[in-house]
C-alpha atoms as a PDB file:
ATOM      1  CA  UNK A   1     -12.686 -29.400  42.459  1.00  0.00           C
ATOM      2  CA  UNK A   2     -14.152 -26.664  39.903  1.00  0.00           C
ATOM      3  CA  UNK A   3     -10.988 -26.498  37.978  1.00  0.00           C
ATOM      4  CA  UNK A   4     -10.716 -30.488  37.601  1.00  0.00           C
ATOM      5  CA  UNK A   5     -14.051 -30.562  36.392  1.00  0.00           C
ATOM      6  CA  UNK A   6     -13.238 -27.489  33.902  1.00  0.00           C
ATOM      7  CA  UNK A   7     -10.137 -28.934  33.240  1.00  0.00           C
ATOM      8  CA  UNK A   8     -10.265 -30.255  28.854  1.00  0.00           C
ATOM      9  CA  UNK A   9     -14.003 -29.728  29.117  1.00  0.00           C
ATOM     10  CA  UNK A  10     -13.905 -29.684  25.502  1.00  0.00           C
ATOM     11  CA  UNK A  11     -12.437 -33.023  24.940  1.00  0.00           C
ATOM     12  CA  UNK A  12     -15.281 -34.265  27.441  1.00  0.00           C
ATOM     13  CA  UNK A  13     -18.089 -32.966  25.559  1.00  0.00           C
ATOM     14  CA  UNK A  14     -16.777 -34.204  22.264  1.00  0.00           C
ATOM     15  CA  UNK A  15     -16.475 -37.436  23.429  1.00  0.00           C
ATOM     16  CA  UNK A  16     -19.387 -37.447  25.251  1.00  0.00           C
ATOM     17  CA  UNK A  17     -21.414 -36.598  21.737  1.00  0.00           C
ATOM     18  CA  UNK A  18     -19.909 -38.813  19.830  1.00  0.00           C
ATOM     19  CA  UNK A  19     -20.770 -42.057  22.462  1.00  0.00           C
ATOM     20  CA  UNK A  20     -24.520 -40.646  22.350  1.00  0.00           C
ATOM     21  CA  UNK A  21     -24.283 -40.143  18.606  1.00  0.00           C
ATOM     22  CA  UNK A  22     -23.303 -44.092  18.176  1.00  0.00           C
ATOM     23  CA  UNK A  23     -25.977 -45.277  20.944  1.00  0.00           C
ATOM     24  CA  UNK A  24     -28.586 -43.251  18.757  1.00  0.00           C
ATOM     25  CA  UNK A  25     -26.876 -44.600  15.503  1.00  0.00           C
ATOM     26  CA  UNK A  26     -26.955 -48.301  16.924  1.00  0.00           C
ATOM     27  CA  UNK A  27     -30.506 -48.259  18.590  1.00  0.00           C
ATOM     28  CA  UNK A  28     -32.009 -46.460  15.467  1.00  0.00           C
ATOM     29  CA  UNK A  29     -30.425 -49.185  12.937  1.00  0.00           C
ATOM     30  CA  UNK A  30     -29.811 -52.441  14.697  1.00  0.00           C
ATOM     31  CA  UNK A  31     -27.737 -54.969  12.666  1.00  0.00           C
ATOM     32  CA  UNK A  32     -30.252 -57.595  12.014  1.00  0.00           C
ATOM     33  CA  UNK A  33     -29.619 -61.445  10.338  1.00  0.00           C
ATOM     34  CA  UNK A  34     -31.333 -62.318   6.630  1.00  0.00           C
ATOM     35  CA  UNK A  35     -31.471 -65.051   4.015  1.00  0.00           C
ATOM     36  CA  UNK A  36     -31.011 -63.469   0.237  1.00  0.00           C
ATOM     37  CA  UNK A  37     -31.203 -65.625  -2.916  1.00  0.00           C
ATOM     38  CA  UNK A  38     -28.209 -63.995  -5.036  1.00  0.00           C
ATOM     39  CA  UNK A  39     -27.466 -65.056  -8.570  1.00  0.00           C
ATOM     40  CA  UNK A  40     -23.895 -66.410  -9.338  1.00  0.00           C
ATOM     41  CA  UNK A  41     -22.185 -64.738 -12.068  1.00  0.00           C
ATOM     42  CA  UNK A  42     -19.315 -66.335 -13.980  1.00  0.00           C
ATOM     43  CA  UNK A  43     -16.977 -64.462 -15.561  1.00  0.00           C
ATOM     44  CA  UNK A  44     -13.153 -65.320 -17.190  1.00  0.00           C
ATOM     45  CA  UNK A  45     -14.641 -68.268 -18.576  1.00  0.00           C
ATOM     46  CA  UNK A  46     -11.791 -70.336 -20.820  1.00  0.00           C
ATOM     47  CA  UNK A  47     -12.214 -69.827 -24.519  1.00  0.00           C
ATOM     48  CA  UNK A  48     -11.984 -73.444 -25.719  1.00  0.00           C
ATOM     49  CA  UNK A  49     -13.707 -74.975 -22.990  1.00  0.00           C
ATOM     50  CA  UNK A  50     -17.137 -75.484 -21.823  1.00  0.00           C
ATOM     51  CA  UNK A  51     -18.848 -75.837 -18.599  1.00  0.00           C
ATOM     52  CA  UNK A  52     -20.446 -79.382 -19.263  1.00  0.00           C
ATOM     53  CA  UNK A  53     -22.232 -79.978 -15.387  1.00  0.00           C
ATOM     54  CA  UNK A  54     -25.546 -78.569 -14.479  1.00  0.00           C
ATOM     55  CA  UNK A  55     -25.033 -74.310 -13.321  1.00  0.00           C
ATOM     56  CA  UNK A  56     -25.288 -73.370 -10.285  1.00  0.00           C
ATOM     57  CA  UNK A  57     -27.771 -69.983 -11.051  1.00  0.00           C
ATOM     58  CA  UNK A  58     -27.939 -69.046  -7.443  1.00  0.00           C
ATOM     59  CA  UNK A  59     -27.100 -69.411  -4.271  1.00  0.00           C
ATOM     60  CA  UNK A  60     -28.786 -68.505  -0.761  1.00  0.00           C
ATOM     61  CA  UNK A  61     -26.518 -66.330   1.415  1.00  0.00           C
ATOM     62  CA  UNK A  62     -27.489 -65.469   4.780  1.00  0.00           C
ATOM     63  CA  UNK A  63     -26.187 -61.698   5.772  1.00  0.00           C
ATOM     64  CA  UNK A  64     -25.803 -59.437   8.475  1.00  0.00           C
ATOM     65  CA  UNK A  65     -26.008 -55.664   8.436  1.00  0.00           C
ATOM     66  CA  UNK A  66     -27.827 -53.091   9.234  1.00  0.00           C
ATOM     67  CA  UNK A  67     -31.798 -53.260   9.132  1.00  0.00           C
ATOM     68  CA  UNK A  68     -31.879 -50.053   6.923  1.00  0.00           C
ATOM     69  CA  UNK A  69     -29.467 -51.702   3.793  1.00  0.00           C
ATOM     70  CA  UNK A  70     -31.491 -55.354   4.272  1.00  0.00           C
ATOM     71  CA  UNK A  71     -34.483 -54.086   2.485  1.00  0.00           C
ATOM     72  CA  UNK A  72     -35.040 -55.446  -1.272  1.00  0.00           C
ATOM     73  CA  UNK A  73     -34.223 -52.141  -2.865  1.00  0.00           C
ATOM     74  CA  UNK A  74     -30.856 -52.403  -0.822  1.00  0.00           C
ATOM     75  CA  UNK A  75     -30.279 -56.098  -1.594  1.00  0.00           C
ATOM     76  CA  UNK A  76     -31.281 -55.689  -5.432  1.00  0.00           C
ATOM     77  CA  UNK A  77     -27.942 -55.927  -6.539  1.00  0.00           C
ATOM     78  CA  UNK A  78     -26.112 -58.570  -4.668  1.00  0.00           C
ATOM     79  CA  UNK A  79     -24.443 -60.969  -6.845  1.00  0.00           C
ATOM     80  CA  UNK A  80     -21.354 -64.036  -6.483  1.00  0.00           C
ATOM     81  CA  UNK A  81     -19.167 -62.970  -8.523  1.00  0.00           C
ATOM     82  CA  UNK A  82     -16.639 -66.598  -9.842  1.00  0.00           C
ATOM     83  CA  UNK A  83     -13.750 -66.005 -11.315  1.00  0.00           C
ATOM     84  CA  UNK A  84     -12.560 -69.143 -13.612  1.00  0.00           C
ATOM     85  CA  UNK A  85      -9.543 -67.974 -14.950  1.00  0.00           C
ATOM     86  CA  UNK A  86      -7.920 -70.392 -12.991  1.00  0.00           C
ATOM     87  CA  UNK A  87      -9.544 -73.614 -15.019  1.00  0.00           C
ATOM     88  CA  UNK A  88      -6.556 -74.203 -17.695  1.00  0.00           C
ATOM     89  CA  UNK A  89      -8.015 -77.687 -18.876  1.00  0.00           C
ATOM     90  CA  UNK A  90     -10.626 -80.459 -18.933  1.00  0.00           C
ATOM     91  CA  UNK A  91     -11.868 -81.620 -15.298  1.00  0.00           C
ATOM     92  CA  UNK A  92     -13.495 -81.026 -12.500  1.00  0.00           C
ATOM     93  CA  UNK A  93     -12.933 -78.208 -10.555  1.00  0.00           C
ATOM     94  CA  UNK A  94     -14.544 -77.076  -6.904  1.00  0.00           C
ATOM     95  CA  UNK A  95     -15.022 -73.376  -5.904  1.00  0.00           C
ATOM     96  CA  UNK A  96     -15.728 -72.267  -2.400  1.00  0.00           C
ATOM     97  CA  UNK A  97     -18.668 -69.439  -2.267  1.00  0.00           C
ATOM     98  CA  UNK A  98     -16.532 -67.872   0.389  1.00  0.00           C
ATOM     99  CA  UNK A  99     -13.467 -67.190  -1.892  1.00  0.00           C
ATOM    100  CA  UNK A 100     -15.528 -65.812  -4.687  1.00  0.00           C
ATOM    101  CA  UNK A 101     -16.244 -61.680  -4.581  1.00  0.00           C
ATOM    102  CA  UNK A 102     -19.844 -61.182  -2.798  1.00  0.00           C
ATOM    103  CA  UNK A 103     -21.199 -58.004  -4.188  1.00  0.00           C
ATOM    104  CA  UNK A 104     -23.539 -56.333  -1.051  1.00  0.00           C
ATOM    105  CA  UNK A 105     -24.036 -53.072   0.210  1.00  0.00           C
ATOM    106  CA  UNK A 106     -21.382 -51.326   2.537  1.00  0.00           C
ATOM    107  CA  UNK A 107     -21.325 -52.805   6.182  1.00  0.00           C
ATOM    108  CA  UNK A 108     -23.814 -56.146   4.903  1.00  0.00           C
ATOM    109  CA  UNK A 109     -21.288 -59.253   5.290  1.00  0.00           C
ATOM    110  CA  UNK A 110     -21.741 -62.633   4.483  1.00  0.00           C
ATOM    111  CA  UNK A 111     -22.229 -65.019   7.102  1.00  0.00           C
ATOM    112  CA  UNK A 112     -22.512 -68.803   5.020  1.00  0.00           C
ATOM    113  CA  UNK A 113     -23.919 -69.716   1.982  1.00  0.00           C
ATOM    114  CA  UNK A 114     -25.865 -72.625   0.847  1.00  0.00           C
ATOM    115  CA  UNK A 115     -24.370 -74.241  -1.099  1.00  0.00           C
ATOM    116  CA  UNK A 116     -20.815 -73.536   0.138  1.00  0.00           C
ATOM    117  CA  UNK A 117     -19.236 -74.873  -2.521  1.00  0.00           C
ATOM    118  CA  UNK A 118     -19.820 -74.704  -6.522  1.00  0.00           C
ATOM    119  CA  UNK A 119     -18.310 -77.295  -8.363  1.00  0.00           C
ATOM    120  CA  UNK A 120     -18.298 -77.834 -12.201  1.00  0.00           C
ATOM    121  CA  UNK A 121     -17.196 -79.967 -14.708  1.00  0.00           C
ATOM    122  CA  UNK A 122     -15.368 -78.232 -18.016  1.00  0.00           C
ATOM    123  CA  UNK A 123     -14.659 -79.752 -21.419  1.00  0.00           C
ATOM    124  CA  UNK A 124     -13.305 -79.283 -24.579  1.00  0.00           C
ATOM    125  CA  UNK A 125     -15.482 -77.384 -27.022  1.00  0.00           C
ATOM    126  CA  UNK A 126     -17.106 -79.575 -29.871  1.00  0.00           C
ATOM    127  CA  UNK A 127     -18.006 -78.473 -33.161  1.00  0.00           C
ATOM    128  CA  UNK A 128     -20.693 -80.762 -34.886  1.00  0.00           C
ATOM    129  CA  UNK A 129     -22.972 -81.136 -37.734  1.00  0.00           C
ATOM    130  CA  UNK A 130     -26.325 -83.320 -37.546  1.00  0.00           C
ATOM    131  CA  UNK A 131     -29.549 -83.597 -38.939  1.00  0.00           C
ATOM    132  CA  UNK A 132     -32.587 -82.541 -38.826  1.00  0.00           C
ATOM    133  CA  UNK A 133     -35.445 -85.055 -38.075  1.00  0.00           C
ATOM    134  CA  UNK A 134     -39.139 -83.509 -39.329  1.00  0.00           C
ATOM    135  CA  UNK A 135     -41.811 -84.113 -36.988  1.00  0.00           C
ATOM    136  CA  UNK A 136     -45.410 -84.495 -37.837  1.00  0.00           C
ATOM    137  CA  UNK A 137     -48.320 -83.560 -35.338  1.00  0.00           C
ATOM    138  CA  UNK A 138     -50.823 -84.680 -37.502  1.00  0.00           C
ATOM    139  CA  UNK A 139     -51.508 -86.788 -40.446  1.00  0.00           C
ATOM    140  CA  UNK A 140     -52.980 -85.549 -43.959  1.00  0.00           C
ATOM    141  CA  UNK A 141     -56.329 -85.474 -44.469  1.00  0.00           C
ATOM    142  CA  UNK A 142     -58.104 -88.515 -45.332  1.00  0.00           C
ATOM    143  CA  UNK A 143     -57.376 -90.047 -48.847  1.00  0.00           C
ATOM    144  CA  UNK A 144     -54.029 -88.652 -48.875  1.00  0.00           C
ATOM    145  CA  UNK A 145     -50.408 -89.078 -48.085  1.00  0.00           C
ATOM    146  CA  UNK A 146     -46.949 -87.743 -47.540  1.00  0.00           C
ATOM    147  CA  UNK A 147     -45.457 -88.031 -51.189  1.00  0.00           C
ATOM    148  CA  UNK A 148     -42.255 -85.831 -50.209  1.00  0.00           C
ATOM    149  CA  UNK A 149     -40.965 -83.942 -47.528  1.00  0.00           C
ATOM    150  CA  UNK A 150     -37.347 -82.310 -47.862  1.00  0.00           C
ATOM    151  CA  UNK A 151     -35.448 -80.001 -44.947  1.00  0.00           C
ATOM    152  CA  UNK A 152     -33.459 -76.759 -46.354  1.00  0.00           C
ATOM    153  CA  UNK A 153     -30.792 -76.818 -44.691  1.00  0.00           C
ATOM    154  CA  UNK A 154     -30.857 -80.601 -44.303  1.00  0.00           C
ATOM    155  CA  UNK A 155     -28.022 -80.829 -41.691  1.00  0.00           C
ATOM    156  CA  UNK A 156     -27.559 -78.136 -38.559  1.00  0.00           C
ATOM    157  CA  UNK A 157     -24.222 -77.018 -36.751  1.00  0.00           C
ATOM    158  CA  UNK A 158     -24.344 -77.450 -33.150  1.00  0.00           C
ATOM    159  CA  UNK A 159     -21.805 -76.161 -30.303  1.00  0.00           C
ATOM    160  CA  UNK A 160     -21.287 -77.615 -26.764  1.00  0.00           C
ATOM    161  CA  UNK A 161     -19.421 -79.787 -24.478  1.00  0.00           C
ATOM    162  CA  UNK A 162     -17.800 -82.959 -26.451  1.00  0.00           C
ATOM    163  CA  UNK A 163     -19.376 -85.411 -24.490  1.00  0.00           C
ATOM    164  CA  UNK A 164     -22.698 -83.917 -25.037  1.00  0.00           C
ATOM    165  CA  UNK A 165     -22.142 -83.119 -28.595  1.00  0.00           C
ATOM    166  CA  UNK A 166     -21.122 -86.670 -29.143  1.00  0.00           C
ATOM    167  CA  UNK A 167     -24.362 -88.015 -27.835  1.00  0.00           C
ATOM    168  CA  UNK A 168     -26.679 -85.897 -29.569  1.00  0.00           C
ATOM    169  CA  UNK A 169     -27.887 -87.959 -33.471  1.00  0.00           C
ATOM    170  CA  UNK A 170     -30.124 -85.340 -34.835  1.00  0.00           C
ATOM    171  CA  UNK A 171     -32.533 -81.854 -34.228  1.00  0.00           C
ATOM    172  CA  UNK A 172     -35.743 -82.227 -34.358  1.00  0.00           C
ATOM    173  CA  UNK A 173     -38.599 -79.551 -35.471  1.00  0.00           C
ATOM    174  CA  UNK A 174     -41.341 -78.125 -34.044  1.00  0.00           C
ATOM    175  CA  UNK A 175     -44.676 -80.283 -34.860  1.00  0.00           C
ATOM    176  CA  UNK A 176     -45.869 -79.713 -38.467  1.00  0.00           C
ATOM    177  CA  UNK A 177     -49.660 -80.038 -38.295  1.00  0.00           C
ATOM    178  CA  UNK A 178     -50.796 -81.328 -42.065  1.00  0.00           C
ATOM    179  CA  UNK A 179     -53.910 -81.814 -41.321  1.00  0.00           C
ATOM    180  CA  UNK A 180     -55.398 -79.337 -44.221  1.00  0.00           C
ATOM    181  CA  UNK A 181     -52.546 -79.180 -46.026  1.00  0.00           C
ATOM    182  CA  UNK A 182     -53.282 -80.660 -49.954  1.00  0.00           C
ATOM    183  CA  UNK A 183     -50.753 -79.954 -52.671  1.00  0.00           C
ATOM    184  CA  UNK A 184     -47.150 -78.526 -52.092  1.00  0.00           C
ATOM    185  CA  UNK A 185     -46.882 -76.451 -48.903  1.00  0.00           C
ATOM    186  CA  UNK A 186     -43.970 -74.589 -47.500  1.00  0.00           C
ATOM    187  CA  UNK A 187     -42.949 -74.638 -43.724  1.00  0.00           C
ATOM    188  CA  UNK A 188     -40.458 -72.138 -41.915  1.00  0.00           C
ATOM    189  CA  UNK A 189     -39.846 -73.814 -38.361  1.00  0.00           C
ATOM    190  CA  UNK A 190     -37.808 -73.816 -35.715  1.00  0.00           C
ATOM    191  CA  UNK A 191     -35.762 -76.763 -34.375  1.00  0.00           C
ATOM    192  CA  UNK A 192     -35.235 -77.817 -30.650  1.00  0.00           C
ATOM    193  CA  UNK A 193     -31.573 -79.544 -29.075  1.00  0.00           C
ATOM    194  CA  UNK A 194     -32.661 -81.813 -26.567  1.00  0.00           C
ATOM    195  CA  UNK A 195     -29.589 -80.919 -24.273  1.00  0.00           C
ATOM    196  CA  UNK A 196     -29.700 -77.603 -22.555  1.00  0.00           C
ATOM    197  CA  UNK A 197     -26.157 -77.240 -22.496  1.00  0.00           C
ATOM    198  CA  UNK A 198     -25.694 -77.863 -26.355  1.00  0.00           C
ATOM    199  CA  UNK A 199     -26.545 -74.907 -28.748  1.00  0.00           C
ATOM    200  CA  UNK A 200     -27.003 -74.099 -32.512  1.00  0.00           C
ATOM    201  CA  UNK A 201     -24.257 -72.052 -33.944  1.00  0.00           C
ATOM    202  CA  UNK A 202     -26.776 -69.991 -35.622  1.00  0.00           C
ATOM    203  CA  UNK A 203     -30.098 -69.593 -36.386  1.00  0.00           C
ATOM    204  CA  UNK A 204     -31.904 -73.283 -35.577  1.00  0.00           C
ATOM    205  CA  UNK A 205     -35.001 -72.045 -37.926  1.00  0.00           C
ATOM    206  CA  UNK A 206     -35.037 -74.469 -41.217  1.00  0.00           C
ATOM    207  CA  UNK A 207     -37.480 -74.652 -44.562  1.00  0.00           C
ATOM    208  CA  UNK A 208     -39.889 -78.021 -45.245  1.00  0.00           C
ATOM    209  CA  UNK A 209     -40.971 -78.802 -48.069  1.00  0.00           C
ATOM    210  CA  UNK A 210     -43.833 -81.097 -48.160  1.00  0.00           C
ATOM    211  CA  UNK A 211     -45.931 -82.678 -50.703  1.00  0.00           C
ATOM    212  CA  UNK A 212     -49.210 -84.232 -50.291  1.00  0.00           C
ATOM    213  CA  UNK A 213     -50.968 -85.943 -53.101  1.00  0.00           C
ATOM    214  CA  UNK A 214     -54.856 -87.927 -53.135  1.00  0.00           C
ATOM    215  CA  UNK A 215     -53.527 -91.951 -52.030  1.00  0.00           C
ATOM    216  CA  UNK A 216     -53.413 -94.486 -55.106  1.00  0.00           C
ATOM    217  CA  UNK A 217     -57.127 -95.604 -55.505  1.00  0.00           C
ATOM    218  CA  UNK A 218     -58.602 -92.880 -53.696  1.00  0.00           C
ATOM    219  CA  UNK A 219     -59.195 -90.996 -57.405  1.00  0.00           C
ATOM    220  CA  UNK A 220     -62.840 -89.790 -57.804  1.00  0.00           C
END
């Protein structure tokens, strides 16, 4: 009976530390359930096209792992990671979350995602030039009036999606307040696109020019 017992005694005790050291490792660190917000990275994207449909910025993934690893310092750098080299043309294309590369700590997995799907619509990049309307916050003071107002550069090159583009008439400026201004006066402003997805192809800041003179009549 002594020399069954004795009999690869080693082999016994190794596997008998190694089940303890995984019931302390499992009890110690339970694998626990979480919901992350992650933000959705694209990457690959075609050269002449452009993503026209609202972006998807992020997407809620619920994870399971162990308790240690779902702490924000842990979780800090989990990311979807979309790979569109796939999209070869105009259209509509859908992506499942699943398929894309989830960037999470060793032993965290993804168990869904909400949404589960991304989809976007891409079209052909647009190249377009259009003015620049001049806004004004407030009126001269009293007794005069606008005699002039001219925009340097008058017109403004914008970049975007083609159906966007197309729809877009002019850039406007910030507000020009003339409410002291008398004489000739100088403005260096910035100009706003009304279309998120639409963008200037350089600098949107332009020069006014404006001229206020005393109104016909009003001379002391």
């Amino acid at each position: 009976m002594i020399q069954w017992a004795a009999r690869n005694i080693g082999w016994k005790l190794s596997a008998l530390a190694l089940s303890t050291l995984v019931w302390i490792a499992m009890t110690a660190d339970p694998p626990v359930a979480a919901t992350i917000s992650a933000p959705v990275q694209y990457k690959n994207i075609p050269r002449e096209l452009e993503m026209s449909s609202d972006v998807v910025d992020k997407v809620q993934l619920e994870v399971r792992g162990p308790s240690g690893k779902l702490t924000p310092a842990g979780l800090s750098d989990a990311a979807v990671m979309l790979d569109l080299s796939s999209v070869l043309g105009p259209g509509e294309r859908t992506f499942p979350v699943r398929e894309a590369r989830i960037q999470l700590p060793p032993g965290v997995t993804m168990q869904q995602s909400i949404p589960n799907q991304i989809r976007l619509l891409f079209e052909q990049r647009m190249v377009r030039d259009v003015p620049v309307n001049v806004r004004i916050a407030g009126p001269p003071p009293a007794g005069y009036e606008i005699v002039s107002r001219r925009v340097v550069p008058p017109r403004l090159r914008i970049i975007g999606p083609e159906s966007r583009v197309r729809d877009l008439s002019h850039v406007e400026t910030d507000p020009l307040d003339l409410g002291s201004v008398v004489g000739i006066t100088q403005f260096s402003v910035q100009t706003y696109i009304s279309d998120p997805r639409v963008r200037f192809e350089s600098s949107g800041r332009v020069t006014v020019h404006v001229e206020v003179r005393k109104t016909a009549g009003s001379e002391n």
